[in-house]
C-alpha atoms as a PDB file:
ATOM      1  CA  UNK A   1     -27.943   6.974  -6.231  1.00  0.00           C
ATOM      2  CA  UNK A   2     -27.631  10.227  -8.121  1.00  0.00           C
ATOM      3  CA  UNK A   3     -29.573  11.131 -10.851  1.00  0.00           C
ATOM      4  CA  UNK A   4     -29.027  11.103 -14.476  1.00  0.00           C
ATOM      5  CA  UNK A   5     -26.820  13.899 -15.169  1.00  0.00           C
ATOM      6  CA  UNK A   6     -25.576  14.449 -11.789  1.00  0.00           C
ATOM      7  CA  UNK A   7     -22.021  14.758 -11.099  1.00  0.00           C
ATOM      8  CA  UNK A   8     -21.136  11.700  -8.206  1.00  0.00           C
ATOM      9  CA  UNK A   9     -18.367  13.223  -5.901  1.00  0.00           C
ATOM     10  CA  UNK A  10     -15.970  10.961  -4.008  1.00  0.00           C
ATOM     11  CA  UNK A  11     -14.718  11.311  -0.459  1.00  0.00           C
ATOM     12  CA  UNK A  12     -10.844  10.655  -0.475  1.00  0.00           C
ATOM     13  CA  UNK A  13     -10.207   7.460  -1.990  1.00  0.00           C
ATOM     14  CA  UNK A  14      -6.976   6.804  -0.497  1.00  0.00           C
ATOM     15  CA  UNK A  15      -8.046   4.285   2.539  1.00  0.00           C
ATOM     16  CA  UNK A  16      -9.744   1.925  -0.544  1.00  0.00           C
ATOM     17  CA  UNK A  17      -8.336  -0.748  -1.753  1.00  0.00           C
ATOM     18  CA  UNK A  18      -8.937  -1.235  -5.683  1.00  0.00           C
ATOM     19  CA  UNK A  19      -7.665  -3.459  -8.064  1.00  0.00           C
ATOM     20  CA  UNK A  20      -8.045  -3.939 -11.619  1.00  0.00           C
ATOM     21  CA  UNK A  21      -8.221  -7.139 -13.531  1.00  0.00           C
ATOM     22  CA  UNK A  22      -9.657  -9.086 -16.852  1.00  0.00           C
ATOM     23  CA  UNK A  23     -12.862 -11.600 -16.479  1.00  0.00           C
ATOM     24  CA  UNK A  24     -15.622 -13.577 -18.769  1.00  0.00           C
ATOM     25  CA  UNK A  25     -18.325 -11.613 -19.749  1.00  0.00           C
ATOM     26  CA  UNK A  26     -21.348 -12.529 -17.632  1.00  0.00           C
ATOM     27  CA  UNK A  27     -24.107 -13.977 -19.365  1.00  0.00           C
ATOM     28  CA  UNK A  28     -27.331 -13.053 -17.787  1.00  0.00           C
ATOM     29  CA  UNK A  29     -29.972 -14.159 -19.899  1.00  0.00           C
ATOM     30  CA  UNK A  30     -28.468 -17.830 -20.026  1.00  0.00           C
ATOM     31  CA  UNK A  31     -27.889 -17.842 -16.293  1.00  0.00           C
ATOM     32  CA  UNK A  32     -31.714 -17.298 -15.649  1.00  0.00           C
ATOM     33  CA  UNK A  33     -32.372 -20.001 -18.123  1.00  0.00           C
ATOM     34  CA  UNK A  34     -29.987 -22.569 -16.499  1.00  0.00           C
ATOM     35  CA  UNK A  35     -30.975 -21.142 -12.659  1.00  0.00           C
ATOM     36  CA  UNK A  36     -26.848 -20.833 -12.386  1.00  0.00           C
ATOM     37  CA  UNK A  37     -24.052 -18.213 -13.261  1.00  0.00           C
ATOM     38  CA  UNK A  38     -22.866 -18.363 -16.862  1.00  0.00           C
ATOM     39  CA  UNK A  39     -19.718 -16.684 -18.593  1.00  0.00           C
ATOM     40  CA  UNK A  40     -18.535 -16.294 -21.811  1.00  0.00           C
ATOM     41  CA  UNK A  41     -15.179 -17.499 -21.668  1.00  0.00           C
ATOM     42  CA  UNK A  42     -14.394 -16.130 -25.097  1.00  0.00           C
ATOM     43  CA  UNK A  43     -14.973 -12.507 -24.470  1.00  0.00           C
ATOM     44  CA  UNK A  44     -12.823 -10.605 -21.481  1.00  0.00           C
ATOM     45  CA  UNK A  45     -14.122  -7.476 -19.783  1.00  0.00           C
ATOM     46  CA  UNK A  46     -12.217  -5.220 -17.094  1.00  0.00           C
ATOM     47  CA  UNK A  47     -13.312  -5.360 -13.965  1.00  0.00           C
ATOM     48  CA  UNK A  48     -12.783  -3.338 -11.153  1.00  0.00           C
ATOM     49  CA  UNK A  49     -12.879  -4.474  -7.389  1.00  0.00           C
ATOM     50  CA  UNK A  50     -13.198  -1.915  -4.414  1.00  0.00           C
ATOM     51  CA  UNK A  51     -12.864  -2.754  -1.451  1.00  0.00           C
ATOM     52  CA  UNK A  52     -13.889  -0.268   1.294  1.00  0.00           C
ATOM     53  CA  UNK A  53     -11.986  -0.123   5.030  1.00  0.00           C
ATOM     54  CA  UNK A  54     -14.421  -1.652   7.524  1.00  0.00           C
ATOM     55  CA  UNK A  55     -16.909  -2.450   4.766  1.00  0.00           C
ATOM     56  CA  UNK A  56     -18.463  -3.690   1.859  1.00  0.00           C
ATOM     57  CA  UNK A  57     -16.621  -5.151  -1.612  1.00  0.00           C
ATOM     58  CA  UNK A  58     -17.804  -3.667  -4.950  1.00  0.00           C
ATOM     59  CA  UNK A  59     -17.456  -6.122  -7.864  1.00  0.00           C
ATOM     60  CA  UNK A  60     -18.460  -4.498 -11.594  1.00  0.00           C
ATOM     61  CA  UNK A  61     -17.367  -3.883 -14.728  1.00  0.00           C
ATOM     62  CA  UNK A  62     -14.722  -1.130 -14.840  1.00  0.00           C
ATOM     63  CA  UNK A  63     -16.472   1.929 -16.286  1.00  0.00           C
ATOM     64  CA  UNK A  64     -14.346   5.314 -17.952  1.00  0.00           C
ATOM     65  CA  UNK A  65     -15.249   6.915 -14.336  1.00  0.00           C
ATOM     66  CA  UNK A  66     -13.403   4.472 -12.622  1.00  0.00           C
ATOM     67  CA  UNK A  67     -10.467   4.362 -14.607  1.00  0.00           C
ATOM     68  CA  UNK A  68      -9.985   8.264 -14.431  1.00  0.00           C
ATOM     69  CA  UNK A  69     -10.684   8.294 -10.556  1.00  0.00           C
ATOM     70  CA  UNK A  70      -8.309   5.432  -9.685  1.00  0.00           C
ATOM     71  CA  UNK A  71      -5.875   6.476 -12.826  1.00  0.00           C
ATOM     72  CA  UNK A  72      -2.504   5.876 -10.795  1.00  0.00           C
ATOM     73  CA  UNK A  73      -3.655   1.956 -10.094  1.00  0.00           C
ATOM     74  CA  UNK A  74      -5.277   1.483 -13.892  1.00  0.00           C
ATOM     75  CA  UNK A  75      -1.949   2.980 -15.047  1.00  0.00           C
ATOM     76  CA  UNK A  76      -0.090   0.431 -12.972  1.00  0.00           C
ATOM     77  CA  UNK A  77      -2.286  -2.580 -13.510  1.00  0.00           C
ATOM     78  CA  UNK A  78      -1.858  -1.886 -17.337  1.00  0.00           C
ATOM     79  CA  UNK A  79       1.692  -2.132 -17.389  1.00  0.00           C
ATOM     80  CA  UNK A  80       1.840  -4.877 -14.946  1.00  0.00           C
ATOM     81  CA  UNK A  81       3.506  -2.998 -12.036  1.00  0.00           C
ATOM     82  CA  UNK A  82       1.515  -4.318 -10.056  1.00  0.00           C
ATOM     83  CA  UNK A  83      -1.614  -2.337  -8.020  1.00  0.00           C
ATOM     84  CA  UNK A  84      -0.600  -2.594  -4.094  1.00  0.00           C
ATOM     85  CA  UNK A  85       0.077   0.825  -3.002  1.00  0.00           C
ATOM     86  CA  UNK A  86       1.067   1.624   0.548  1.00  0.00           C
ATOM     87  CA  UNK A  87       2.942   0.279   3.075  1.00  0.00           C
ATOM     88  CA  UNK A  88       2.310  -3.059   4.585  1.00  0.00           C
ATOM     89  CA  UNK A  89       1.162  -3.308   8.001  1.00  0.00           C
ATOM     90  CA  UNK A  90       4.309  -5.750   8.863  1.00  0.00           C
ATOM     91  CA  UNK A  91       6.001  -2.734   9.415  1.00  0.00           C
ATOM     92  CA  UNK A  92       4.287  -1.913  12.394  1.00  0.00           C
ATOM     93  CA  UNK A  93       4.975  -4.923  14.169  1.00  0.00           C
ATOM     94  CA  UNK A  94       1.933  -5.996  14.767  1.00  0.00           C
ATOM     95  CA  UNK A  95       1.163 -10.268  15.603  1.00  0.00           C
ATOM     96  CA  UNK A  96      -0.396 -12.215  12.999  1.00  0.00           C
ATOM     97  CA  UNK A  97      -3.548 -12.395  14.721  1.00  0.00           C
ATOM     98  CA  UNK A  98      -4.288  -8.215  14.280  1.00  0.00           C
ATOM     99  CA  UNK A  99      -2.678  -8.673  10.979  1.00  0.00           C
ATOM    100  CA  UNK A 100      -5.246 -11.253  10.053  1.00  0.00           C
ATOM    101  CA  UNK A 101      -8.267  -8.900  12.289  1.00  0.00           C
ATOM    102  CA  UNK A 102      -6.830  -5.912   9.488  1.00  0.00           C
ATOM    103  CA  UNK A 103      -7.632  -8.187   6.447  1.00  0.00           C
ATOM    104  CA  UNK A 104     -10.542  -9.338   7.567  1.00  0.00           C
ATOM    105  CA  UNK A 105     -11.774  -5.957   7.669  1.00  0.00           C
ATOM    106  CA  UNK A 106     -10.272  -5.472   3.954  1.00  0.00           C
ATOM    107  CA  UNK A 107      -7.254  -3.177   5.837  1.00  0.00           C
ATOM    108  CA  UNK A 108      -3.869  -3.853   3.872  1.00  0.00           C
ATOM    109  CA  UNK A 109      -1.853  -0.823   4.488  1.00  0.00           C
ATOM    110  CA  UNK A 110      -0.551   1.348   7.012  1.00  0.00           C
ATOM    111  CA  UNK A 111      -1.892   4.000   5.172  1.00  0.00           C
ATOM    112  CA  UNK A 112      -5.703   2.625   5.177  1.00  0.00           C
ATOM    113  CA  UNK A 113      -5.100   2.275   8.618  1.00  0.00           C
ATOM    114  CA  UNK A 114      -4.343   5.499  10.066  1.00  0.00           C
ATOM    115  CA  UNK A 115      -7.284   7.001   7.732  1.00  0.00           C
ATOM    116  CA  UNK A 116     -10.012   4.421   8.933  1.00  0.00           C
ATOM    117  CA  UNK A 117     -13.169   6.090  10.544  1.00  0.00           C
ATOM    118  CA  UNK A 118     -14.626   5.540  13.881  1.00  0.00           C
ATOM    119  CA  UNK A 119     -17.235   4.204  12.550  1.00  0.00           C
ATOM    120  CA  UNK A 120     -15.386   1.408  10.565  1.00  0.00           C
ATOM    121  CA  UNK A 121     -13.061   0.193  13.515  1.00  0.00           C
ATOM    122  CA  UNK A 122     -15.229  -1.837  15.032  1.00  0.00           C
ATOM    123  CA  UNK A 123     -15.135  -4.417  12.011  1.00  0.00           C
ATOM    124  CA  UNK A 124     -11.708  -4.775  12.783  1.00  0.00           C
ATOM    125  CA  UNK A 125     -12.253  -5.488  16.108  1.00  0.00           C
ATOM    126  CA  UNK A 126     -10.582  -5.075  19.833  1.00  0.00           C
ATOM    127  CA  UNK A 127      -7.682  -2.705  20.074  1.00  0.00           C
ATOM    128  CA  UNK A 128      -8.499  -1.096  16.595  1.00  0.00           C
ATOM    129  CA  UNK A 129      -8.056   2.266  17.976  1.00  0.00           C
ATOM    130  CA  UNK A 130      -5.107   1.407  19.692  1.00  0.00           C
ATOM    131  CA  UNK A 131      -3.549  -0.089  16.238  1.00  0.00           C
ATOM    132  CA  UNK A 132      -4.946   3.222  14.241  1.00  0.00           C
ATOM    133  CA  UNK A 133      -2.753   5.432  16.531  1.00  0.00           C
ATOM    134  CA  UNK A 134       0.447   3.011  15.920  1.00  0.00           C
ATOM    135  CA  UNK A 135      -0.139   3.986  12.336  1.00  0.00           C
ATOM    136  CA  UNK A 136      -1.050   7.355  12.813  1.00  0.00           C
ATOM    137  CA  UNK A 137       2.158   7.627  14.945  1.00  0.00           C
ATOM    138  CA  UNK A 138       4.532   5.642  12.058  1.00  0.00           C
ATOM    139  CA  UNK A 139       3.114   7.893   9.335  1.00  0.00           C
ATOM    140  CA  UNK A 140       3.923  11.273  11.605  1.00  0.00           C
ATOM    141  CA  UNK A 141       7.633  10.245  12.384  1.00  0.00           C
ATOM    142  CA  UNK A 142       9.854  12.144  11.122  1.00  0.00           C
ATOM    143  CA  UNK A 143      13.408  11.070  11.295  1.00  0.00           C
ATOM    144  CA  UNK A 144      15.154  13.954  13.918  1.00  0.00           C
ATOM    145  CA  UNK A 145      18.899  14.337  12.977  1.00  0.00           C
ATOM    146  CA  UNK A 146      20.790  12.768  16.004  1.00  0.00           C
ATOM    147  CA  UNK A 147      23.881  15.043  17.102  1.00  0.00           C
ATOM    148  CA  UNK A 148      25.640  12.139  18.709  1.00  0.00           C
ATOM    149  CA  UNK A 149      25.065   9.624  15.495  1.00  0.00           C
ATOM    150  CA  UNK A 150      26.275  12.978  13.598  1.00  0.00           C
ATOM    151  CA  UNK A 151      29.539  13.514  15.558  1.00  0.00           C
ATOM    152  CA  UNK A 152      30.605   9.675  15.265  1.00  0.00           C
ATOM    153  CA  UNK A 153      30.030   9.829  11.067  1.00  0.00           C
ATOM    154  CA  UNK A 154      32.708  12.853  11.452  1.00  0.00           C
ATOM    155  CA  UNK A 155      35.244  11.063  13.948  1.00  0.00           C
ATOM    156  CA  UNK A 156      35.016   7.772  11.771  1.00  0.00           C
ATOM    157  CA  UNK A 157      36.082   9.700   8.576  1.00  0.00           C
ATOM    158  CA  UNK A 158      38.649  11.871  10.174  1.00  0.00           C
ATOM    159  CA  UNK A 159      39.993   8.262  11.168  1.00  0.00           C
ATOM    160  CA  UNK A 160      39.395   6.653   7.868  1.00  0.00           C
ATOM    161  CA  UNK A 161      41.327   9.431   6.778  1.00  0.00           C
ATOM    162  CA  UNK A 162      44.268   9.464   9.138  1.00  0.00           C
ATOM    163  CA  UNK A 163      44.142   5.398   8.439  1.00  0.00           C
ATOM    164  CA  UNK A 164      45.044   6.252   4.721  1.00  0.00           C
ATOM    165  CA  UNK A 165      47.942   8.617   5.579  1.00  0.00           C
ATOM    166  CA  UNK A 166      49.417   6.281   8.173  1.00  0.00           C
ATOM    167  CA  UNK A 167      49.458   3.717   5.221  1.00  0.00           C
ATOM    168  CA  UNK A 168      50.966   5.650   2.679  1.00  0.00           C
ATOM    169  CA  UNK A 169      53.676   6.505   5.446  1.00  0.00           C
ATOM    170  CA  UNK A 170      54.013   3.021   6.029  1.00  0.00           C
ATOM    171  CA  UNK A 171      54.361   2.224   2.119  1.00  0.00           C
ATOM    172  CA  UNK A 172      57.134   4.760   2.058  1.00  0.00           C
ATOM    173  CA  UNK A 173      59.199   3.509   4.891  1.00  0.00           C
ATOM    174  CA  UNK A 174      59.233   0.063   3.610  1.00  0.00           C
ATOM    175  CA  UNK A 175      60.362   1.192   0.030  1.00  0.00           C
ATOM    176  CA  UNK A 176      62.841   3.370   1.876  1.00  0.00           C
ATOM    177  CA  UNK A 177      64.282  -0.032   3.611  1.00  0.00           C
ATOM    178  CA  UNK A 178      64.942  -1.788   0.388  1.00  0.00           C
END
């Protein structure tokens, strides 16, 4: 916790998963009074929810901080763009069952993935390493001009082209029958 004053520095953020949204005010002296949770349903506060690769979920009301270090998702979540950023792991192919070992460990993208520590891949569970490279591996692709996909683009439009003269030709000899 840092002290009052101190200046909190953040790790790079872009592995979290955060999300914005609008709640009751919590009541806290009437929930000790009635031994159970209590909300005002009349006033709404912003909350924000972090959830952390491999980890723990953070729940609280959304401070100025957090809206200035997650300003791309507030920005979103304000004018309803909605607040998933990344890709999703269906691209990678994987079966339902690591999908479902991902979300578990509050993993949504391809992007959390392939920045997930060490230490956090064991609360996704067997082959997490294995699934981290896959994603590692997508990210780093580059698509590699292919000469061969090249040359056919070129023959099919000197065809296409050819085709168009061959029908004008043919348009001309018909007219020239008449």
């Amino acid at each position: 916790m840092p002290l009052p004053g101190q200046r909190m520095r953040h790790g790079d953020d872009s592995a979290l998963r955060v999300r914005f949204y609008t709640g009751p005010k919590f009541k806290s002296e009437e929930s000790r009074i009635e031994g159970r949770d209590v909300y005002d349903p009349e006033v709404q506060i912003e909350y924000i929810e972090i959830k952390v690769p491999g980890g723990d979920t953070i729940v609280r009301i959304a401070t100025s901080d957090d809206v200035k270090r997650f300003s791309e998702i507030y920005r979103r979540w304000k004018l309803d763009e909605g607040q998933d950023l990344g890709t999703p792991l269906d691209v990678l192919g994987f079966t339902e069952v690591q999908k479902d070992m991902c979300t578990r460990a509050h993993v949504f993208s391809v992007e959390q993935l392939s920045k997930i520590g060490d230490h956090a891949l064991s609360a996704i569970g067997i082959g997490a390493m294995n699934m981290r490279r896959r994603s590692q591996d997508y990210l780093n692709a580059r698509p590699t001009p292919n000469a061969e996909v090249e040359a056919l683009k070129e023959q099919m439009a000197a065809m296409q082209k050819q085709n168009a003269e061959l029908q004008e030709m043919l348009k001309d000899l018909v007219k020239g029958k008449k």
